[in-house]
C-alpha atoms as a PDB file:
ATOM      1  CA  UNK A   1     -30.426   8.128 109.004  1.00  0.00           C
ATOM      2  CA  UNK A   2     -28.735  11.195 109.738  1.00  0.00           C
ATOM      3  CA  UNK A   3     -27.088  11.867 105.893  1.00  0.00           C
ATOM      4  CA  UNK A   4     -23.565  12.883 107.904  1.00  0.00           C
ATOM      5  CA  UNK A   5     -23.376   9.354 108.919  1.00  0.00           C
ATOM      6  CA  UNK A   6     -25.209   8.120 105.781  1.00  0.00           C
ATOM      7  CA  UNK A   7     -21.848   9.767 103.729  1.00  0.00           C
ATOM      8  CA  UNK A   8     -19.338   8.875 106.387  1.00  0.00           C
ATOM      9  CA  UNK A   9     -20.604   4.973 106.076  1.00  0.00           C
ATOM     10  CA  UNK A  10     -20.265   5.255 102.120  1.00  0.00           C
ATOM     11  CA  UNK A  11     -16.678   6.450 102.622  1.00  0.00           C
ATOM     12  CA  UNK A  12     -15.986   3.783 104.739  1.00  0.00           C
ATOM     13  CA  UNK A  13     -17.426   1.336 102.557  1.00  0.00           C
ATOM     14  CA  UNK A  14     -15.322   2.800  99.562  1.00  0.00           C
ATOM     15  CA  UNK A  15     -11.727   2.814 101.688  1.00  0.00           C
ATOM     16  CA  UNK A  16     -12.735  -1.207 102.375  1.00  0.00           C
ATOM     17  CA  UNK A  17     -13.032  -1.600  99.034  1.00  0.00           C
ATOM     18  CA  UNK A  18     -10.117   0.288  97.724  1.00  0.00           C
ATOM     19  CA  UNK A  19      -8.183  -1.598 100.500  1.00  0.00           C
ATOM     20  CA  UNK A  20      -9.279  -5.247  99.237  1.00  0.00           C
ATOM     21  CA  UNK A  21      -7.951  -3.611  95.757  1.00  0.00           C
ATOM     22  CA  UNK A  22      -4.956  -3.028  96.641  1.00  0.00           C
ATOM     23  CA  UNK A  23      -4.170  -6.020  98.784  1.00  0.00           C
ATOM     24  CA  UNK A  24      -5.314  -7.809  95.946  1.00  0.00           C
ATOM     25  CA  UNK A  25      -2.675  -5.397  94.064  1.00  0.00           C
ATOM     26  CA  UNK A  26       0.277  -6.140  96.032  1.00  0.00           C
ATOM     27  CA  UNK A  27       0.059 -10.098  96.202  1.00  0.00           C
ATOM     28  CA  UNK A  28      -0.013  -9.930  92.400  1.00  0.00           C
ATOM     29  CA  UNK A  29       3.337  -8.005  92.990  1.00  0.00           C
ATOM     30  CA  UNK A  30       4.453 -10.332  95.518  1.00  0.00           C
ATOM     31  CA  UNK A  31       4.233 -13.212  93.121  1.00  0.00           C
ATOM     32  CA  UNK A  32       5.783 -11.897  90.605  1.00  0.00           C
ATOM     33  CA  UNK A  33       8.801 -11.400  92.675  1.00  0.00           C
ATOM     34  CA  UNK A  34       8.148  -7.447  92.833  1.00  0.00           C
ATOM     35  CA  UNK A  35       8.384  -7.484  96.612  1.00  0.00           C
ATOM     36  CA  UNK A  36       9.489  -3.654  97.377  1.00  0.00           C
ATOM     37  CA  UNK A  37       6.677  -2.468  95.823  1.00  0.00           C
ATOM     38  CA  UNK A  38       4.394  -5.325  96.935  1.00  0.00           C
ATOM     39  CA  UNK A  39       5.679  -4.445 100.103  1.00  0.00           C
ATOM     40  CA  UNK A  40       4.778  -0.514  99.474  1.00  0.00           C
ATOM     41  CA  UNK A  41       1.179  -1.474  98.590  1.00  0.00           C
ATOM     42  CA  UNK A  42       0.771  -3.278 101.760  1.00  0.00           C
ATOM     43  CA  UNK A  43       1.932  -0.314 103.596  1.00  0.00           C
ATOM     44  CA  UNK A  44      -0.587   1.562 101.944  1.00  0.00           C
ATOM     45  CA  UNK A  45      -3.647  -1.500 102.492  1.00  0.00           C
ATOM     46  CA  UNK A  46      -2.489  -1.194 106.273  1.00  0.00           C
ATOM     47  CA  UNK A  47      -3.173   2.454 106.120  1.00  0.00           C
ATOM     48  CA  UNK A  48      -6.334   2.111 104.622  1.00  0.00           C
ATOM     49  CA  UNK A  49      -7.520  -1.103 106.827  1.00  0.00           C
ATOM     50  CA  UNK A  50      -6.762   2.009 109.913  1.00  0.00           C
ATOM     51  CA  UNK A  51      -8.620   4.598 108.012  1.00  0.00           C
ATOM     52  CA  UNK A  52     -11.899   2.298 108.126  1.00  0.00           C
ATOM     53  CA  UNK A  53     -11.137   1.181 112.006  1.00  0.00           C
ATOM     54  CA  UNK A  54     -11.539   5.124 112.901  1.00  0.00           C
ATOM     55  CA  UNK A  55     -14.226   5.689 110.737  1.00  0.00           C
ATOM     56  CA  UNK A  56     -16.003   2.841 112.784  1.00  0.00           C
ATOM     57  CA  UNK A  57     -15.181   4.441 115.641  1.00  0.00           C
ATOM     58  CA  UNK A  58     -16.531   7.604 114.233  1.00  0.00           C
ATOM     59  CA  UNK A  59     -19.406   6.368 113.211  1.00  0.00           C
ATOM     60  CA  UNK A  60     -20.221   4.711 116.642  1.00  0.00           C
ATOM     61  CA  UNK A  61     -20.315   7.945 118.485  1.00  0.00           C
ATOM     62  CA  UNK A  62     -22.719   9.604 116.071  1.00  0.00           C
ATOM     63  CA  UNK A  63     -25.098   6.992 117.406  1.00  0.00           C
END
């Protein structure tokens, strides 16, 4: 595997990660009633989600 793709698939896996964290994150917010900053974490989780999406696409023309 080329190790530029190799590093840009572990980054992607990370921002996944980090994104399930934080979604995680913000519905703890959300139920305890903490919705403008649940709602700022979910900002942030969409971000991330769109950060992965290009990465895929990234990734795909390295192929």
């Amino acid at each position: 595997m080329d190790p530029d793709r190799a590093e840009l698939s572990s980054v992607s896996t990370s921002l996944d990660d980090l994104s399930a964290r934080v979604e995680r994150l913000a519905g703890s917010l959300q139920r305890r009633r903490q919705d403008a900053l649940a709602a700022d974490l979910y900002e942030v989780e969409r971000a991330l989600r769109m950060a992965v999406r290009r990465l895929a696409q990234v990734l795909r023309r390295l192929d």
